[in-house]
Protein backbone atom coordinates (compact mmCIF):
# COMPACT_ATOMS: atom_id res chain seq x y z
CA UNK A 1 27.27 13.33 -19.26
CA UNK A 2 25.43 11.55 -15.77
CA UNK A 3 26.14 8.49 -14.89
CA UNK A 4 23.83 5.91 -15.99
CA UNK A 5 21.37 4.62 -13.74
CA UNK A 6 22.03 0.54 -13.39
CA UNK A 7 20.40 -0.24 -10.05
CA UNK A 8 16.70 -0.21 -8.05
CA UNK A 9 16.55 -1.12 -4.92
CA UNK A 10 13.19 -2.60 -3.70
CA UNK A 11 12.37 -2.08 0.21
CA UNK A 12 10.56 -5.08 1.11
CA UNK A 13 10.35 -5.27 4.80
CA UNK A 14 7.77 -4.00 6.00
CA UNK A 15 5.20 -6.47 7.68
CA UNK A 16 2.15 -5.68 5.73
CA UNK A 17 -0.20 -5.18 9.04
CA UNK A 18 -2.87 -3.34 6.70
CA UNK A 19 -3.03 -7.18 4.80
CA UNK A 20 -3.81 -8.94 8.06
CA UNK A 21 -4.27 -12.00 8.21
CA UNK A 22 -3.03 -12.80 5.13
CA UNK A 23 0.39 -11.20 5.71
CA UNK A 24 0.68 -13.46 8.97
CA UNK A 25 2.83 -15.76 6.78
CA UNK A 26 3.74 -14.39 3.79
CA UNK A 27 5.06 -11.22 2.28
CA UNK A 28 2.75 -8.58 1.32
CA UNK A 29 5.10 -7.98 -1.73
CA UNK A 30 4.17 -11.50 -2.83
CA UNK A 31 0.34 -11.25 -2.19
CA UNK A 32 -1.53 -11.66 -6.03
CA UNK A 33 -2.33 -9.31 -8.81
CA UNK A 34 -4.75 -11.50 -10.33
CA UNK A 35 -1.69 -14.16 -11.30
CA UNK A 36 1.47 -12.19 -10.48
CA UNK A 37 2.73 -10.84 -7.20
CA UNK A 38 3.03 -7.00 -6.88
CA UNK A 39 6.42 -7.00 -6.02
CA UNK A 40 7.00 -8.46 -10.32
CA UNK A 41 4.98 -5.37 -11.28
CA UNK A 42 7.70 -2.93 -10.28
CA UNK A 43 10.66 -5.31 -11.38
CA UNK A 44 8.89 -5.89 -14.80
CA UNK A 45 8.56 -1.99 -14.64
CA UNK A 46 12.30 -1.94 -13.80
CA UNK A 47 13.21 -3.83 -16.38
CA UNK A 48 10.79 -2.02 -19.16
CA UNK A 49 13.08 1.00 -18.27
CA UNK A 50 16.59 -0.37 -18.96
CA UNK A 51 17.17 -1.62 -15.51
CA UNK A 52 17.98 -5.42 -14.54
CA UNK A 53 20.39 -4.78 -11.25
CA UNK A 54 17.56 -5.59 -8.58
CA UNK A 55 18.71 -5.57 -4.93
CA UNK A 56 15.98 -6.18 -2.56
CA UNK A 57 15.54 -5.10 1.14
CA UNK A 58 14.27 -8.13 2.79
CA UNK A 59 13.34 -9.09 6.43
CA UNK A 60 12.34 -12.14 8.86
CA UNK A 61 9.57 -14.25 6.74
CA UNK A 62 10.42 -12.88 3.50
CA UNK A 63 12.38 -15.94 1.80
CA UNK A 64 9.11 -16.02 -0.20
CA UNK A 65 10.57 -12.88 -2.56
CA UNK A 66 13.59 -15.05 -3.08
CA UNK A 67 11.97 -18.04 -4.00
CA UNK A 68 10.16 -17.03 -6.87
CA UNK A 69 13.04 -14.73 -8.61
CA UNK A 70 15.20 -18.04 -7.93
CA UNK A 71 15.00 -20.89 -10.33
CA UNK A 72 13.02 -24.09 -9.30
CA UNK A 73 14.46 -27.03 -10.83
CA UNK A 74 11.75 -29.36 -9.55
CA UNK A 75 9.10 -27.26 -11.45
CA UNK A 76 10.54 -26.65 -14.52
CA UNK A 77 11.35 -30.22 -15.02
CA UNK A 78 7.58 -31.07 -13.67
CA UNK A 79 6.49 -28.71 -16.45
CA UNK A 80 8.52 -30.13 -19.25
CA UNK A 81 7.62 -33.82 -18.27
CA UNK A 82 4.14 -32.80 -19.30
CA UNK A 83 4.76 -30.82 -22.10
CA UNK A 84 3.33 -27.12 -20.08
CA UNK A 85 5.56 -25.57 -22.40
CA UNK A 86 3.71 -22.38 -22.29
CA UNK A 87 3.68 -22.28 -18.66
CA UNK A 88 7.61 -23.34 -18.30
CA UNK A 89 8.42 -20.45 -20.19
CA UNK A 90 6.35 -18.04 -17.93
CA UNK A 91 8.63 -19.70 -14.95
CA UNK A 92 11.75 -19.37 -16.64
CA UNK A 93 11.31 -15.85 -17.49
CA UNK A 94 11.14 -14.45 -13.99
CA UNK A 95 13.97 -16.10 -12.95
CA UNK A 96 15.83 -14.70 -16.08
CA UNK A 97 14.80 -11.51 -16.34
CA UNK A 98 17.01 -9.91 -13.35
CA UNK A 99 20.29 -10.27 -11.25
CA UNK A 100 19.04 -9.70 -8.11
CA UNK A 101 20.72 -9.01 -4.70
CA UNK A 102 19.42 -9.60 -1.28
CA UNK A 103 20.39 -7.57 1.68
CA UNK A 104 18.67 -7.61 4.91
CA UNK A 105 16.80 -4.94 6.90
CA UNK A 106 16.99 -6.45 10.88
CA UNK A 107 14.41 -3.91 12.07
CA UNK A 108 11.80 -2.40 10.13
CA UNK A 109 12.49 1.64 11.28
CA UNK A 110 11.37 3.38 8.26
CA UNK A 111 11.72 3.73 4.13
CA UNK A 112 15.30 5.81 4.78
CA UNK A 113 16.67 3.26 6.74
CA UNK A 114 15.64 0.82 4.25
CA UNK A 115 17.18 2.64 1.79
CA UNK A 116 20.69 2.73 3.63
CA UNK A 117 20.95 -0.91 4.16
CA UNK A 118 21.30 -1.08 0.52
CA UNK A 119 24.44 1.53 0.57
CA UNK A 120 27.24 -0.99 0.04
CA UNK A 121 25.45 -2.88 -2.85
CA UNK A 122 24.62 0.31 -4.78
CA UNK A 123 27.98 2.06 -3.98
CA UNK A 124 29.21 5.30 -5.81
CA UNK A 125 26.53 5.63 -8.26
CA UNK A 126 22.86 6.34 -9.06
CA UNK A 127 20.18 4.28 -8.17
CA UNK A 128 16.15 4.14 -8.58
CA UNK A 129 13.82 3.34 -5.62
CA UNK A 130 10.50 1.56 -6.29
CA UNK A 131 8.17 1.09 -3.78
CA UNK A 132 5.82 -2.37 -4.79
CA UNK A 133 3.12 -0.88 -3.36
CA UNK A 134 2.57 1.33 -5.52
CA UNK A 135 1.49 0.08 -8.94
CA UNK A 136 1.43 2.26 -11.85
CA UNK A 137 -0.04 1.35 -15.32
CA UNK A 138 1.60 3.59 -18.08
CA UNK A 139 2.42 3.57 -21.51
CA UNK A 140 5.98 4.82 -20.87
CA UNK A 141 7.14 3.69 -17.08
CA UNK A 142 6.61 5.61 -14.51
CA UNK A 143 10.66 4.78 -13.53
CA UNK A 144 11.50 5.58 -17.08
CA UNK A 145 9.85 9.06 -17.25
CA UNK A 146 11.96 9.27 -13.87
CA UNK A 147 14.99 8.36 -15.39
CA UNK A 148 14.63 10.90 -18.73
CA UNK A 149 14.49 13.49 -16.52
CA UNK A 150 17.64 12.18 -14.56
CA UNK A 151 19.60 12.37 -17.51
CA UNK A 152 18.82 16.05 -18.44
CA UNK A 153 18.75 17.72 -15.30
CA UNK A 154 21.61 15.37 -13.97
CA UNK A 155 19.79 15.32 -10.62
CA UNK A 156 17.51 13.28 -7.67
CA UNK A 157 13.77 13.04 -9.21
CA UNK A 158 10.82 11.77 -7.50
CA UNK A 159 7.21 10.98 -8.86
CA UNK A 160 4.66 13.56 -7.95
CA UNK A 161 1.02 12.83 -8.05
CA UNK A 162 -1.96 15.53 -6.73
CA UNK A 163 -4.09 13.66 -4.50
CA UNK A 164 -7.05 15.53 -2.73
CA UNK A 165 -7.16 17.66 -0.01
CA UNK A 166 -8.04 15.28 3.02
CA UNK A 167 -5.43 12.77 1.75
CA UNK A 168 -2.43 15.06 2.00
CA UNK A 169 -1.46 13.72 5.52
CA UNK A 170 -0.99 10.15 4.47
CA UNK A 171 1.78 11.75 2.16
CA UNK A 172 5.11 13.34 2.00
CA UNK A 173 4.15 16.37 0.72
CA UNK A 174 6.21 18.99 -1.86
CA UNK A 175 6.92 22.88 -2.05
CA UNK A 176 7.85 23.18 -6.07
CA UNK A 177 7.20 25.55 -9.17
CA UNK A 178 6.99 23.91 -12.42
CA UNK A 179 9.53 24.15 -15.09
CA UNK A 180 9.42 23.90 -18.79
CA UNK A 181 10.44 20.71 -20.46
CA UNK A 182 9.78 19.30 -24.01
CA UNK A 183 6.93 22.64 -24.25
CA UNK A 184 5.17 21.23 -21.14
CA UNK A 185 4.67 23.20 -17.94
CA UNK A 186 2.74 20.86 -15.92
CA UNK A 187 4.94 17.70 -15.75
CA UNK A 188 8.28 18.96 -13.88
CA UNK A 189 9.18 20.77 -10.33
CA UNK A 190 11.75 21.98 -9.38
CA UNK A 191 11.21 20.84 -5.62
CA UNK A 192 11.86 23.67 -2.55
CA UNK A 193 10.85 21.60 0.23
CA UNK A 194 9.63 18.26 1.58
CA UNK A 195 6.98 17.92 4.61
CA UNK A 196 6.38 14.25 5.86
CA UNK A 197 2.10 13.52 5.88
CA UNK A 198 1.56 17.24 7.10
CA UNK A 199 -2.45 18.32 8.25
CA UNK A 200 -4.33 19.42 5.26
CA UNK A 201 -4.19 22.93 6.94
CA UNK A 202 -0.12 23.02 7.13
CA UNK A 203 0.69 20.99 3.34
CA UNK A 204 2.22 23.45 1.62
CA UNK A 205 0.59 21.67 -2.11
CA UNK A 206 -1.35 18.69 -2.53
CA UNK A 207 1.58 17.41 -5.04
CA UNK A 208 2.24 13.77 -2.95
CA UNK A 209 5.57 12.20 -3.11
CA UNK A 210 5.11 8.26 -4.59
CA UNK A 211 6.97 5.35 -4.65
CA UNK A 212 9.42 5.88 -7.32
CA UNK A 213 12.63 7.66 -6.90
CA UNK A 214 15.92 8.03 -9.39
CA UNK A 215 18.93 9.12 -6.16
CA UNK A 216 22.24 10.22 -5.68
CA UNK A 217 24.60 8.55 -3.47
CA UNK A 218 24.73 11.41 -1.36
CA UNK A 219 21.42 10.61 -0.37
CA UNK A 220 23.05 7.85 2.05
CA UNK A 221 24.85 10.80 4.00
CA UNK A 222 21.38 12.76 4.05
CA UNK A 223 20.30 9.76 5.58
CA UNK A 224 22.49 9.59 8.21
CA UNK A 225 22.06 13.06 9.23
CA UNK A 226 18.79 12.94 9.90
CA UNK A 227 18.40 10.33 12.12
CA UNK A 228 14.30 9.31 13.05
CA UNK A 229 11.75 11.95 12.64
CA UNK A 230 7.94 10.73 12.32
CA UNK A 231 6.78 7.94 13.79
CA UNK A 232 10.09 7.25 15.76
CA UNK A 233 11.24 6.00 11.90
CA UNK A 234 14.42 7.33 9.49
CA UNK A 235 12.21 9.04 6.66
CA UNK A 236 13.65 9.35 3.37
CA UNK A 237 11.51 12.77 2.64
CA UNK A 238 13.49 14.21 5.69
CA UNK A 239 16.73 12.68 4.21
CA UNK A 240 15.78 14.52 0.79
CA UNK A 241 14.98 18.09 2.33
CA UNK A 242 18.38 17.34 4.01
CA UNK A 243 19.77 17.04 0.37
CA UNK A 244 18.32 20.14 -0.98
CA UNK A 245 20.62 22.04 1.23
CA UNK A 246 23.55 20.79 -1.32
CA UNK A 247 21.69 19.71 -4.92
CA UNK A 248 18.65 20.46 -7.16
CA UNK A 249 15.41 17.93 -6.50
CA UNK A 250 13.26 17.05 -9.00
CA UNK A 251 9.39 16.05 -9.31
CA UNK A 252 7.89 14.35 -12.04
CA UNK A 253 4.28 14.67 -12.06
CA UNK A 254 4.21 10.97 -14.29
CA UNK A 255 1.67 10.15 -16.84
CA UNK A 256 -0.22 6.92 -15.48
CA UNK A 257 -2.61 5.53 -13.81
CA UNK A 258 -1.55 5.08 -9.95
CA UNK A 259 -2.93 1.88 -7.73
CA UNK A 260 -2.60 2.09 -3.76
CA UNK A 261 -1.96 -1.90 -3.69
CA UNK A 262 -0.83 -1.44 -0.05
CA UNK A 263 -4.36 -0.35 1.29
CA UNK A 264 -7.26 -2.63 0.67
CA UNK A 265 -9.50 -0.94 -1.42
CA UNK A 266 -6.59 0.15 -3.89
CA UNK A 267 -5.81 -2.92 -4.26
CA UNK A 268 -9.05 -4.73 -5.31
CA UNK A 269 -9.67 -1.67 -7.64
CA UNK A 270 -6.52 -2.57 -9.31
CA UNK A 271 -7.14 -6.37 -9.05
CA UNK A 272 -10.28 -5.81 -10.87
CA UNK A 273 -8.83 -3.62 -13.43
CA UNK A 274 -5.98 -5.60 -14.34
CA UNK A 275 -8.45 -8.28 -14.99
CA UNK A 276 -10.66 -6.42 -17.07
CA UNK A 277 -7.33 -5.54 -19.46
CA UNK A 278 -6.49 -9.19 -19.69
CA UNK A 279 -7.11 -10.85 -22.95
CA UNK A 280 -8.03 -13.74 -21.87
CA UNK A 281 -10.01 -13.01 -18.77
CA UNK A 282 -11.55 -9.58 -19.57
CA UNK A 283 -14.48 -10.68 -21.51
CA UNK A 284 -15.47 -13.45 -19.75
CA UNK A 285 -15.10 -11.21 -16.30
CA UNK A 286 -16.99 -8.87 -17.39
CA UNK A 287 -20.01 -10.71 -18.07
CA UNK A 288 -19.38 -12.09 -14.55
CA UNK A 289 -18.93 -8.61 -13.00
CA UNK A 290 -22.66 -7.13 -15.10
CA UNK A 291 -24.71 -10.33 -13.05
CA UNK A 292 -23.38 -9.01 -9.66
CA UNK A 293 -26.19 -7.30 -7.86
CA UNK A 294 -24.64 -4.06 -6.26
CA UNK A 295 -27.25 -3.56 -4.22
CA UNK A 296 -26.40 -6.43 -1.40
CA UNK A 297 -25.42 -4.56 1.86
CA UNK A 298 -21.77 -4.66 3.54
CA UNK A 299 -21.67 -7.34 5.82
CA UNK A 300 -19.64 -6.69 9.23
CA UNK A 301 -16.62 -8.86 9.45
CA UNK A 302 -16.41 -11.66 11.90
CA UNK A 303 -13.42 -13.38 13.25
């Protein structure tokens, strides 16, 4: 019998320079998905799969993240005085839905790092990983196919997407062989090795490592050991090659559909999807989006 997975941790200190200027001030995990900020997409995804221990990996100008999974008083009681009922119980549900930890991250010097400033809060036990900026619409979770496949193998998974050829170097980047499970042959790898955002001529598969990871806590050692590789920065695919030396690895190729919210494009794709879903904006924004004339040029930016 594994242990039971009770904890994600949520790196969240990054700066967001790809969001500039908006990021100048505020988190990028808090920047809006038509009404909700990305980072509640992966806790409400957390949650979905039978996780509510959130500890997130904060930095300098992030007290924005804390704020909103915090109660507000001053709101709440501004919403009741006018009888927002519906919207007070939007509020109050955020702040209920988790227990969440904070833990700070003094210098952003990778996702691995990241990871190990969370050590003492997680302790001896399994824990899930989920990157914000990485959104994933699915029927089942993305963590909780993850997680199902934690608790047969009894070992680290990651989610495994193929993404083309000339986008393999913006990826860590998997050896594996699938492996039959539930009659399926294309969903899980068993994982060989690990290559952090190799050339498209050296990537030994085009199945990408994203943001959603079920770990071991020996994965904190691994972490250690490595010390910085690419970019000067402590990468957790190094720190998981480093693991494979002593435990199975896992990749779930997940059913979903996968939005880059941390690149620009990605996210207004997935800004304008979301809205399309949306009962009560979809029609009505789709009417909008048939009168746009797609023909106007792009317009250099100025500053």
């Amino acid at each position: 019998m594994v242990a039971r997975v009770r904890k994600a941790v949520f790196p969240a200190a990054g700066l967001g320079t790809r969001f500039l200027p908006a990021t100048k001030a505020q988190p990028k995990e808090m920047l809006p998905l038509v009404d909700k900020p990305l980072i509640q997409y992966g806790v409400e995804e957390a949650v979905r799969s039978g996780i509510r221990n959130i500890i997130i990996v904060t930095g300098r100008g992030k007290s924005a993240i804390e704020d909103h999974f915090d109660v507000s008083f001053e709101l709440e009681q501004m919403l009741e005085a006018r009888g927002k009922t519906d919207l007070l119980e939007i509020v109050r549900a955020i702040s209920d839905m988790i227990d969440v930890a904070y833990v700070r991250q003094k210098e952003a010097l990778g996702l691995g790092h990241a990871v190990l400033r969370a050590r003492e809060l997680v302790g001896a036990e399994p824990f899930a990983v989920v990157l914000s900026d990485d959104v994933i619409d699915a029927e089942t979770p993305c963590l909780r196919q993850l997680l199902d496949i934690y608790e047969y193998y009894g070992a680290p998974v990651v989610a495994l997407m193929e993404v083309p050829p000339e986008a393999v170097e913006a990826y860590g980047i998997v050896a594996a062989d699938p492996v039959a499970h539930n009659g399926e042959w294309d969903r899980v790898y068993r994982i060989h090795n690990l290559v952090e955002k190799p050339a498209a001529a050296e990537a030994p598969s085009r199945l990408a490592i994203i943001g959603r990871y079920v770990l071991t806590p020996e994965i904190f050692d691994s972490i250690e050991a490595v010390g910085p590789g690419r970019g000067g920065e402590i990468q957790l695919t190094d720190a998981l090659r480093h693991l494979l030396a002593k435990r199975p690895l896992y990749g779930c190729r997940f059913r979903g559909t996968r939005y880059d919210a941390g690149d620009k494009l990605g996210f207004l794709q997935a800004t304008v999807e979301f809205a399309l879903r949306r009962p009560d904006l979809g029609e009505a924004f789709r009417r909008y989006l048939k009168t746009l004339d797609l023909n106007v040029p792009c317009v250099a930016e100025t500053s």
